[in-house]
N, C-alpha and C. Protein backbone atom coordinates (compact mmCIF):
# COMPACT_ATOMS: atom_id res chain seq x y z
N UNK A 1 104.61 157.11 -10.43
CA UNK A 1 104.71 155.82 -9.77
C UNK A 1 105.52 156.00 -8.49
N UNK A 2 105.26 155.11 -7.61
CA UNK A 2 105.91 155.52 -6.45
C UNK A 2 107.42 154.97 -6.07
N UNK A 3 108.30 155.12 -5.43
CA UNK A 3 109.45 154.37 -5.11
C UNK A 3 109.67 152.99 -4.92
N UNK A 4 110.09 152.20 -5.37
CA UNK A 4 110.10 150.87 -4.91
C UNK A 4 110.77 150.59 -3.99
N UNK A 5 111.23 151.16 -2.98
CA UNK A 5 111.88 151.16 -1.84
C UNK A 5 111.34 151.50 -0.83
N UNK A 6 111.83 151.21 0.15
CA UNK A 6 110.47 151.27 1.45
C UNK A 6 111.05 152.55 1.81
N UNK A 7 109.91 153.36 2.62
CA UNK A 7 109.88 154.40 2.52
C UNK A 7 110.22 154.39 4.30
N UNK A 8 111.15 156.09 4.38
CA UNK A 8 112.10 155.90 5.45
C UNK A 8 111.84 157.24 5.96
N UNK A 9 112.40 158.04 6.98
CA UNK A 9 112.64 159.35 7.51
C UNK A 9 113.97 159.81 6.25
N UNK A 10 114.70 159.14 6.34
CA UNK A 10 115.95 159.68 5.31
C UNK A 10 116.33 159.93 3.77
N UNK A 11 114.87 158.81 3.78
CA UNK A 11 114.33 159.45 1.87
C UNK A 11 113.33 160.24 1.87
N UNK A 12 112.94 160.47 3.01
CA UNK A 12 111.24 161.52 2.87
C UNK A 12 110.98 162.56 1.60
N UNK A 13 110.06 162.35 1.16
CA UNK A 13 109.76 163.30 -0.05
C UNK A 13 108.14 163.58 -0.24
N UNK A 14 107.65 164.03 -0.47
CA UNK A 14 106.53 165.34 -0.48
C UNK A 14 105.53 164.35 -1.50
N UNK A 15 104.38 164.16 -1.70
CA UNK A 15 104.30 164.19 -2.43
C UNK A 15 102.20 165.02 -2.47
N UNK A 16 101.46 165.74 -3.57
CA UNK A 16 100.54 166.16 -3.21
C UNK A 16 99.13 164.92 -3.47
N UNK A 17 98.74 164.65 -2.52
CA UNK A 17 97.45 164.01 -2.82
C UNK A 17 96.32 164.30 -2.46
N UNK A 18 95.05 163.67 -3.28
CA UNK A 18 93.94 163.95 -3.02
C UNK A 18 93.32 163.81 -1.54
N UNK A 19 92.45 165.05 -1.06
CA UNK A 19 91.28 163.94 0.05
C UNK A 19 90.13 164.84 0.08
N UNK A 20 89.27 163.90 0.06
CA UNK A 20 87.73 164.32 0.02
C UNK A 20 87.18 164.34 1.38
N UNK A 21 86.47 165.41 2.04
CA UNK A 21 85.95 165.84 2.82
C UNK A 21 84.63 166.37 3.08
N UNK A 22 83.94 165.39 3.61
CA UNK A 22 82.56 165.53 4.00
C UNK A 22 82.58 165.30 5.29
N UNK A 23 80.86 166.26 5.57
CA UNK A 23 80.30 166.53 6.96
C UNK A 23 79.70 164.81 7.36
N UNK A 24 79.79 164.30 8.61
CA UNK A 24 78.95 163.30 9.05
C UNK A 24 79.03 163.04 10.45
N UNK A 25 77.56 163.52 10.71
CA UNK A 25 77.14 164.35 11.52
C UNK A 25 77.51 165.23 12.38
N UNK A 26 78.07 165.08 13.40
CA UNK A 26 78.69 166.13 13.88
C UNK A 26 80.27 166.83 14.05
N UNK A 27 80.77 165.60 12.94
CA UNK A 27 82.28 166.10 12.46
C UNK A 27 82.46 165.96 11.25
N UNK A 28 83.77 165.84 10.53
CA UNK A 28 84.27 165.18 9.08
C UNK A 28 84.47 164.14 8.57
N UNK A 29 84.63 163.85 7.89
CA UNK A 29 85.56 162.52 7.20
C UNK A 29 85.96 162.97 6.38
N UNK A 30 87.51 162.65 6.29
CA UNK A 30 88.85 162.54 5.31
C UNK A 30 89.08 161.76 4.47
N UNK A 31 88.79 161.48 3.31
CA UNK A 31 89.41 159.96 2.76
C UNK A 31 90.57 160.90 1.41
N UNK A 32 91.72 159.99 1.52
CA UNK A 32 92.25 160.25 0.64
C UNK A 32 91.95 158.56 -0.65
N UNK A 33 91.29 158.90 -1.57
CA UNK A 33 91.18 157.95 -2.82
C UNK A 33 92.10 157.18 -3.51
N UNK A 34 93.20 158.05 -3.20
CA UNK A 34 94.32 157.40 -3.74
C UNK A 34 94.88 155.78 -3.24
N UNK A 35 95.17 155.95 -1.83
CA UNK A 35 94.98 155.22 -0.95
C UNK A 35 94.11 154.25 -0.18
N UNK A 36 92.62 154.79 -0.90
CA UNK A 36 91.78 154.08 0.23
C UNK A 36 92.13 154.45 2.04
N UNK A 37 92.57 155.35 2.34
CA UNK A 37 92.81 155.21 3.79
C UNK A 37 91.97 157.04 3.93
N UNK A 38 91.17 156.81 5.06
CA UNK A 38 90.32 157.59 6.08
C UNK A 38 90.57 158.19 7.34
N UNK A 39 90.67 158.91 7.73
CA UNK A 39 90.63 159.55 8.60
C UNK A 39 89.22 160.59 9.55
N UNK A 40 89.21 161.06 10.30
CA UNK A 40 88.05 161.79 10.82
C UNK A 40 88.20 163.25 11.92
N UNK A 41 87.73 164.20 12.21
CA UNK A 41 87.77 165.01 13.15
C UNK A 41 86.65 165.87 12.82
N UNK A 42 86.40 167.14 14.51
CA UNK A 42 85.61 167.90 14.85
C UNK A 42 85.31 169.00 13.65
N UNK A 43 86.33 169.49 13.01
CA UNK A 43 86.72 170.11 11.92
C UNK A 43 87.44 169.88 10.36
N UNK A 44 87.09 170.62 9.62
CA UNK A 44 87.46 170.37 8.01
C UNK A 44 88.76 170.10 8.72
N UNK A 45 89.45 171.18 9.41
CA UNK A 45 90.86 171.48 9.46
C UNK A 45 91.42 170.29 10.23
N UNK A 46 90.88 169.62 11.45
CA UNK A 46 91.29 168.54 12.09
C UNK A 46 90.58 167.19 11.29
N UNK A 47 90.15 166.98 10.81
CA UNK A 47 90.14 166.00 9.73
C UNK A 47 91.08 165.53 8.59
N UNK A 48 91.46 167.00 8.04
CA UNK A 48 92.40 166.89 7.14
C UNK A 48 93.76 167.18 7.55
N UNK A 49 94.30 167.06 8.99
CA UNK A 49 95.61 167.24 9.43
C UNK A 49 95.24 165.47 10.07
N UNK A 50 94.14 164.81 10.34
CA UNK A 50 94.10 163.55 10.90
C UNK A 50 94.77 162.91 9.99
N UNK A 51 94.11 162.79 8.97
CA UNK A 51 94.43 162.35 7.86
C UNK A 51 95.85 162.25 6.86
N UNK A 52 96.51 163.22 7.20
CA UNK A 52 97.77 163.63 6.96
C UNK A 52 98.66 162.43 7.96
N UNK A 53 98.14 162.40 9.04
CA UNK A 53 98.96 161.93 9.97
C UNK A 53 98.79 160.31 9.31
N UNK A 54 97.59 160.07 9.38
CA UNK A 54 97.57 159.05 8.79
C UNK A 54 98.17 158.18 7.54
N UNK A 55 98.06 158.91 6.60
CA UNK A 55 99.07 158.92 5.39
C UNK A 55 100.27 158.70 5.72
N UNK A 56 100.99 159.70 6.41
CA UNK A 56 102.26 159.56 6.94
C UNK A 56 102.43 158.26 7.68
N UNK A 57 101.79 157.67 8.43
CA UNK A 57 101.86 156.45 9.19
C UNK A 57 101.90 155.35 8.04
N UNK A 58 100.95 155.43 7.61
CA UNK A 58 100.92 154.39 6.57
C UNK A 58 102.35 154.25 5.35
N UNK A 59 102.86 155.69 5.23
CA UNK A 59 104.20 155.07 4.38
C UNK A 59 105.68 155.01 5.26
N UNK A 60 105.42 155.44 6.41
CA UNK A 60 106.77 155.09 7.43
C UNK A 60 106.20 152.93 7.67
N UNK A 61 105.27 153.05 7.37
CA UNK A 61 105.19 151.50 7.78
C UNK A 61 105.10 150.10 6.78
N UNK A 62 104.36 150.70 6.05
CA UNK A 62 104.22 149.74 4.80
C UNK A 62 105.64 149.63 4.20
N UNK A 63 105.58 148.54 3.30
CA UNK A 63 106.71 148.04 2.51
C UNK A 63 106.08 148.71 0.98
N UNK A 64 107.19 148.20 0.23
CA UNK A 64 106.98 148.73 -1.20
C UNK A 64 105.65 147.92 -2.15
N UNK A 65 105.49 146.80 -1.51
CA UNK A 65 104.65 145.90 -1.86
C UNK A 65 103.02 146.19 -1.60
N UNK A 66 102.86 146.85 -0.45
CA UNK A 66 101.66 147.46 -0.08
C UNK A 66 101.95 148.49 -0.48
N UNK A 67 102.62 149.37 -0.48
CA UNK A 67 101.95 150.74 -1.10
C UNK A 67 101.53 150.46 -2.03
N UNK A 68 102.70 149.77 -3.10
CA UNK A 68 102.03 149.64 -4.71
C UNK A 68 100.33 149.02 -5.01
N UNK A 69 100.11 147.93 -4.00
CA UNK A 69 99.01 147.17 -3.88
C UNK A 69 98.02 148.38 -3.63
N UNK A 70 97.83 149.20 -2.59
CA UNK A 70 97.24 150.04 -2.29
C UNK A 70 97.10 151.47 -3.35
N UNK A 71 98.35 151.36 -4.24
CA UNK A 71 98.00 152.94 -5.12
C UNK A 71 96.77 152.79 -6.16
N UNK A 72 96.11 153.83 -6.17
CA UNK A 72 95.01 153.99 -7.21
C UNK A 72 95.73 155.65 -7.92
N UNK A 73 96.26 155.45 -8.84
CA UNK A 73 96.78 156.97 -9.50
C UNK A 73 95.78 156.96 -10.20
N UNK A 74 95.27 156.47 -10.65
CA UNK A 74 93.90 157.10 -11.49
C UNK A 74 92.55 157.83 -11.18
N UNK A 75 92.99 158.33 -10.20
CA UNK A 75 91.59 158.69 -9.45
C UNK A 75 91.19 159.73 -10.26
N UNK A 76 90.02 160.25 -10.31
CA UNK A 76 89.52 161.33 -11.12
C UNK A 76 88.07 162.32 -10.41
N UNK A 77 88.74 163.01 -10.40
CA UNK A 77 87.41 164.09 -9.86
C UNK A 77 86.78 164.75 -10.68
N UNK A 78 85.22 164.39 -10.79
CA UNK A 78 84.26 165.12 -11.66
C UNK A 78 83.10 165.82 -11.72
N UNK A 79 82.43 166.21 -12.31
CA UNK A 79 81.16 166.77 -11.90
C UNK A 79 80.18 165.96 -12.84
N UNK A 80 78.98 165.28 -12.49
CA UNK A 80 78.23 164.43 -13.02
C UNK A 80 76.57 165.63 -13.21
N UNK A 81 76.14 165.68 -14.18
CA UNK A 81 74.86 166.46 -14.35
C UNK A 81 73.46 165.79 -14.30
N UNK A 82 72.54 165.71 -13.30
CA UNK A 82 71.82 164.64 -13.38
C UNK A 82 70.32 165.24 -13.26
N UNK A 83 68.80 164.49 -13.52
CA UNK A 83 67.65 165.24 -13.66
C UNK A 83 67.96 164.64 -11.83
N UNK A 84 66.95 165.82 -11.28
CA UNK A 84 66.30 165.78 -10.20
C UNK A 84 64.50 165.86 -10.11
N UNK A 85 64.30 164.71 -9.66
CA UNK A 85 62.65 165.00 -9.76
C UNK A 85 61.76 164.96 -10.96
């Protein structure tokens, strides 16, 4: 669960989250699930440092009230087996 305190430069703390990365069309998209928040660039690698930045923006700014509103900890990554054709 996350801090109930708004989040600052002087409490900064790490934490690892998900983001899914797909091609569309001629760059990426970033989404981290947890969050609902997206990001984009030319590359896997500049997509997923956009995205970072983004994250970071979003908890230097939000209050404790939106993050919590915004957390999904349940996210789950799977592999689904399906007929084709």
């Amino acid at each position: 669960m996350l801090h109930r305190e708004r989040y600052n430069q002087s409490m900064s703390t790490h934490r690892l989250l998900t983001a899914l990365i797909e091609r569309e069309g001629d760059g990426y998209v970033a989404l981290s699930p947890q969050f609902d928040i997206a990001s984009q660039g030319d590359t896997i690698e500049e997509a997923r440092a956009n995205l970072a930045e983004a994250l970071t923006l979003f908890f230097e700014t939000a209050d404790a009230s939106e993050i919590d509103r915004r957390s999904q900890p349940d996210v789950l990554i799977t592999h689904v087996e399906v007929a084709v054709g």
